[in-house]
PDB file of N, CA and C in Angstrom:
ATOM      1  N   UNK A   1     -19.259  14.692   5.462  1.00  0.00           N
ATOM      2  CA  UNK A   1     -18.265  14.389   4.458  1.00  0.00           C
ATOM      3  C   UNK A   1     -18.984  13.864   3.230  1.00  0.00           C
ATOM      4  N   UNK A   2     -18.749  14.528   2.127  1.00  0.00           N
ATOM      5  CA  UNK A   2     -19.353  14.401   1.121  1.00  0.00           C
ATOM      6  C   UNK A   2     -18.189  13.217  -0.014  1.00  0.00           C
ATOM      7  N   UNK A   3     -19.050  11.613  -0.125  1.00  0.00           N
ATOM      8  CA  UNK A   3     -18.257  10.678  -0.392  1.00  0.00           C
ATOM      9  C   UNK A   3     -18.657  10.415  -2.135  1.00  0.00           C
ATOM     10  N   UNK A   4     -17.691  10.550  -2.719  1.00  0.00           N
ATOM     11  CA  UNK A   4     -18.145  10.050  -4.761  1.00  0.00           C
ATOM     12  C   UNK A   4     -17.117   8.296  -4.839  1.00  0.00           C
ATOM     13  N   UNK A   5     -18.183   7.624  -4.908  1.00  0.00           N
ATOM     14  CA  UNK A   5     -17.835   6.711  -5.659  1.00  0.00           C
ATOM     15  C   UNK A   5     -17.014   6.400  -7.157  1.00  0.00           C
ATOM     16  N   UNK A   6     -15.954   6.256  -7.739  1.00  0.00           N
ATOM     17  CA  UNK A   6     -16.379   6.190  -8.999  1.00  0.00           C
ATOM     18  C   UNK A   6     -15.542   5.156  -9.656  1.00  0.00           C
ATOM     19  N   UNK A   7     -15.593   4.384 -10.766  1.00  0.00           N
ATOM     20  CA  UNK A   7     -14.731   3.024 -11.167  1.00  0.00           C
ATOM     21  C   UNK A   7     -14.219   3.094 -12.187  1.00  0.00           C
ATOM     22  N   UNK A   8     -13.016   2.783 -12.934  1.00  0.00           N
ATOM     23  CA  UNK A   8     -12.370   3.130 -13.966  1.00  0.00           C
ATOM     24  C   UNK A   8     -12.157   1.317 -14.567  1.00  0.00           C
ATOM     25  N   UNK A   9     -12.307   1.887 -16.125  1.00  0.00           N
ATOM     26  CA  UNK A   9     -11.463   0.841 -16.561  1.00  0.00           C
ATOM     27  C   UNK A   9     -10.166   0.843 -17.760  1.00  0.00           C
ATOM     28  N   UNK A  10      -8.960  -0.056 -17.154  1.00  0.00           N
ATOM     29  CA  UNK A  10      -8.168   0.800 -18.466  1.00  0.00           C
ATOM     30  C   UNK A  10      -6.681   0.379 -18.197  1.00  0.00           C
ATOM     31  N   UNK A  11      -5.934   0.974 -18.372  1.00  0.00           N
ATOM     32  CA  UNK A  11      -4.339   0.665 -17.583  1.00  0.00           C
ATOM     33  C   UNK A  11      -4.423   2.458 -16.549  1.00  0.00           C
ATOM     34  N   UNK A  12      -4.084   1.409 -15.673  1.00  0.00           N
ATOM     35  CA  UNK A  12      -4.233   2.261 -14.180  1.00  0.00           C
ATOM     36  C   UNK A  12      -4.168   3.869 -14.274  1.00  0.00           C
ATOM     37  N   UNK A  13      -2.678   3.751 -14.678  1.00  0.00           N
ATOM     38  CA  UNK A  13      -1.752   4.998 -14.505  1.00  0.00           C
ATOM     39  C   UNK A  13      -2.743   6.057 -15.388  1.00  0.00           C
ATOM     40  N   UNK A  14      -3.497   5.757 -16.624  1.00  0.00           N
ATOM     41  CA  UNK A  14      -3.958   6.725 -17.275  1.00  0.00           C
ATOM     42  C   UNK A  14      -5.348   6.906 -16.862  1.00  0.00           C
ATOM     43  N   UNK A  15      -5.862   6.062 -16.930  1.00  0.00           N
ATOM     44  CA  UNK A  15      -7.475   6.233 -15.790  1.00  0.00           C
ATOM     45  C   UNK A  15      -7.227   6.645 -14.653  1.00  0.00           C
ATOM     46  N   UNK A  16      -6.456   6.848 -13.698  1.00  0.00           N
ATOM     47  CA  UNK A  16      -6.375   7.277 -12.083  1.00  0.00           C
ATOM     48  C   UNK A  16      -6.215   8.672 -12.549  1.00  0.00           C
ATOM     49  N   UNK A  17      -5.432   9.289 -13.393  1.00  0.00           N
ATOM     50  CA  UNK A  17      -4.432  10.645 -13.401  1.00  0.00           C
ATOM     51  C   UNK A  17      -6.113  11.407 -13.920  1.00  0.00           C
ATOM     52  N   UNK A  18      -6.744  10.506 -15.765  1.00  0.00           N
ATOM     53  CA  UNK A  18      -7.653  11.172 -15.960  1.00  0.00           C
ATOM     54  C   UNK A  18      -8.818  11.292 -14.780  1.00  0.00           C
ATOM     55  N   UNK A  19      -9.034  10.370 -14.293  1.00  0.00           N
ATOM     56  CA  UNK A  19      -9.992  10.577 -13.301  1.00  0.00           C
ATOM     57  C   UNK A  19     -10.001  11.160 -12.373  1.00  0.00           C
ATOM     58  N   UNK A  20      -8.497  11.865 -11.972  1.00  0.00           N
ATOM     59  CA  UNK A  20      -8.475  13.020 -10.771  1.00  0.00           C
ATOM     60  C   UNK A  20      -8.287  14.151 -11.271  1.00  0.00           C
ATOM     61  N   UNK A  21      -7.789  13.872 -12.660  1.00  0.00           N
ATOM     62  CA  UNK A  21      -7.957  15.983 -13.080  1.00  0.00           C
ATOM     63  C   UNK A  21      -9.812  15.969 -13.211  1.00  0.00           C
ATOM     64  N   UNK A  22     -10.301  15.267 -13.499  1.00  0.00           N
ATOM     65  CA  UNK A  22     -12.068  15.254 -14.078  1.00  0.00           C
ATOM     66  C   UNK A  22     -12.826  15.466 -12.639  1.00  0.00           C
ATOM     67  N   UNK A  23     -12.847  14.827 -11.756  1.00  0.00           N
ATOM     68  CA  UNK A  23     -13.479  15.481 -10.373  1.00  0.00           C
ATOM     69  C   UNK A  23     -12.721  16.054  -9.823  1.00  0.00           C
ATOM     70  N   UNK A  24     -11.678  16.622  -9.443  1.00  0.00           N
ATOM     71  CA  UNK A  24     -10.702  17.593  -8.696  1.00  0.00           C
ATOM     72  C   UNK A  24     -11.153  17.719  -7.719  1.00  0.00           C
ATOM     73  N   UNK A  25     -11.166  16.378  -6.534  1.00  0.00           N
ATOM     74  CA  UNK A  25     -11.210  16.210  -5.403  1.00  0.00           C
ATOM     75  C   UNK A  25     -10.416  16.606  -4.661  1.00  0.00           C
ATOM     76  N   UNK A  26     -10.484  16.678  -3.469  1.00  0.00           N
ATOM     77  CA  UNK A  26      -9.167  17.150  -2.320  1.00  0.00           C
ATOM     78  C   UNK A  26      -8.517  16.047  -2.144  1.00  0.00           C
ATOM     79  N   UNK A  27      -8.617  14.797  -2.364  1.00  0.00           N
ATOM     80  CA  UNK A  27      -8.111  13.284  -1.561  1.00  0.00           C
ATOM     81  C   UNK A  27      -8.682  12.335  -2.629  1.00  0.00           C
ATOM     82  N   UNK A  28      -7.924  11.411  -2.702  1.00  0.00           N
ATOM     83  CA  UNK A  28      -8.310  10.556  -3.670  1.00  0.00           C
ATOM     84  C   UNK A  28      -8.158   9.303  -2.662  1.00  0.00           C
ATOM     85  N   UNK A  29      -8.950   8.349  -2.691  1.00  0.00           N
ATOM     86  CA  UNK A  29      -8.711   7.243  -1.542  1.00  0.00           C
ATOM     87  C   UNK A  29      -9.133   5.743  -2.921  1.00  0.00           C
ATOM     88  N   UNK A  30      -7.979   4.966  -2.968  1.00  0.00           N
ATOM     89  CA  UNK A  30      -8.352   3.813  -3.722  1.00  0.00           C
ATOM     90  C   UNK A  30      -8.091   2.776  -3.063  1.00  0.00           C
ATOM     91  N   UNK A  31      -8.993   1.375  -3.251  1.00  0.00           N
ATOM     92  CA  UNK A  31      -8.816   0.340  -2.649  1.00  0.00           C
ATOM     93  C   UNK A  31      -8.537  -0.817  -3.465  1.00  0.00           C
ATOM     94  N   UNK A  32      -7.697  -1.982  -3.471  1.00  0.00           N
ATOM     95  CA  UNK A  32      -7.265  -2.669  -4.168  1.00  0.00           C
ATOM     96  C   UNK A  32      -7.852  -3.909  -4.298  1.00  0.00           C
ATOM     97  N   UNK A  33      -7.895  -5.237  -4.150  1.00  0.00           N
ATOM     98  CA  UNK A  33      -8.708  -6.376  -4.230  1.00  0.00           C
ATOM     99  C   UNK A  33      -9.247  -6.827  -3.640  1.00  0.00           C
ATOM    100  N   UNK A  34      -9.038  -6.179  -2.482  1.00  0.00           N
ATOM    101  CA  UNK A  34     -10.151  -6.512  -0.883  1.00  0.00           C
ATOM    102  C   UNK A  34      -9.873  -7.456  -0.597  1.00  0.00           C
ATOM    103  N   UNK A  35      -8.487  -8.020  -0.902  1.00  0.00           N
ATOM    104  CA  UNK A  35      -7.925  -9.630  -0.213  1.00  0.00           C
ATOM    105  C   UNK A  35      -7.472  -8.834   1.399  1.00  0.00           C
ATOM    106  N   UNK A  36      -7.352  -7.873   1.973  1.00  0.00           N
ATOM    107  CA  UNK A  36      -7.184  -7.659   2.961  1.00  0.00           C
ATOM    108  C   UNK A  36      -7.345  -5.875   3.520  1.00  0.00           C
ATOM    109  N   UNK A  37      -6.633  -5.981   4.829  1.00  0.00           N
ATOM    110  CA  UNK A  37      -7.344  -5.409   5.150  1.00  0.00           C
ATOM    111  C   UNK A  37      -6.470  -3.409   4.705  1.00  0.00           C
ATOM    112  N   UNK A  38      -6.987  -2.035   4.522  1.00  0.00           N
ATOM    113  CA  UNK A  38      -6.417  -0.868   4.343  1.00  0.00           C
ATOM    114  C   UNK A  38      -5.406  -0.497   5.190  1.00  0.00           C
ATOM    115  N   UNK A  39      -4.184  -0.201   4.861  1.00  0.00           N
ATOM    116  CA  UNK A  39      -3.085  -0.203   5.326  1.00  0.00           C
ATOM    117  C   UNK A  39      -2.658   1.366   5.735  1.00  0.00           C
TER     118      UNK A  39
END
Protein backbone atom coordinates (compact mmCIF):
# COMPACT_ATOMS: atom_id res chain seq x y z
CA UNK A 1 0.00 0.00 0.00
CA UNK A 2 1.40 2.96 -1.28
CA UNK A 3 0.89 5.79 1.74
CA UNK A 4 1.28 10.08 0.78
CA UNK A 5 1.45 12.10 3.60
CA UNK A 6 0.40 15.58 3.00
CA UNK A 7 -0.66 18.90 5.31
CA UNK A 8 -2.73 21.78 4.39
CA UNK A 9 -3.11 25.10 5.67
CA UNK A 10 -6.17 27.32 5.28
CA UNK A 11 -10.03 27.05 6.00
CA UNK A 12 -10.65 23.35 5.72
CA UNK A 13 -13.39 23.04 3.24
CA UNK A 14 -11.14 24.73 0.49
CA UNK A 15 -7.75 23.05 1.21
CA UNK A 16 -9.32 19.39 1.64
CA UNK A 17 -11.50 19.72 -1.83
CA UNK A 18 -8.13 21.49 -3.46
CA UNK A 19 -6.00 18.91 -2.14
CA UNK A 20 -8.03 15.92 -3.41
CA UNK A 21 -8.66 17.12 -6.95
CA UNK A 22 -4.42 17.76 -6.93
CA UNK A 23 -3.41 14.05 -5.93
CA UNK A 24 -6.56 12.13 -7.10
CA UNK A 25 -6.22 9.47 -4.68
CA UNK A 26 -8.65 6.55 -4.31
CA UNK A 27 -9.32 7.32 -0.36
CA UNK A 28 -8.60 10.19 1.42
CA UNK A 29 -8.03 9.29 5.24
CA UNK A 30 -7.78 12.55 7.69
CA UNK A 31 -7.02 12.68 11.27
CA UNK A 32 -8.06 15.33 13.65
CA UNK A 33 -6.20 16.47 16.98
CA UNK A 34 -5.09 13.22 18.18
CA UNK A 35 -6.99 13.96 21.49
CA UNK A 36 -8.26 10.43 20.84
CA UNK A 37 -8.58 7.60 19.50
CA UNK A 38 -9.94 6.91 15.05
CA UNK A 39 -13.40 6.21 15.03
Amino acid sequence: VKVDTKVGCGDARDVICDMVEKVGGDILVMGSHGYGLIK
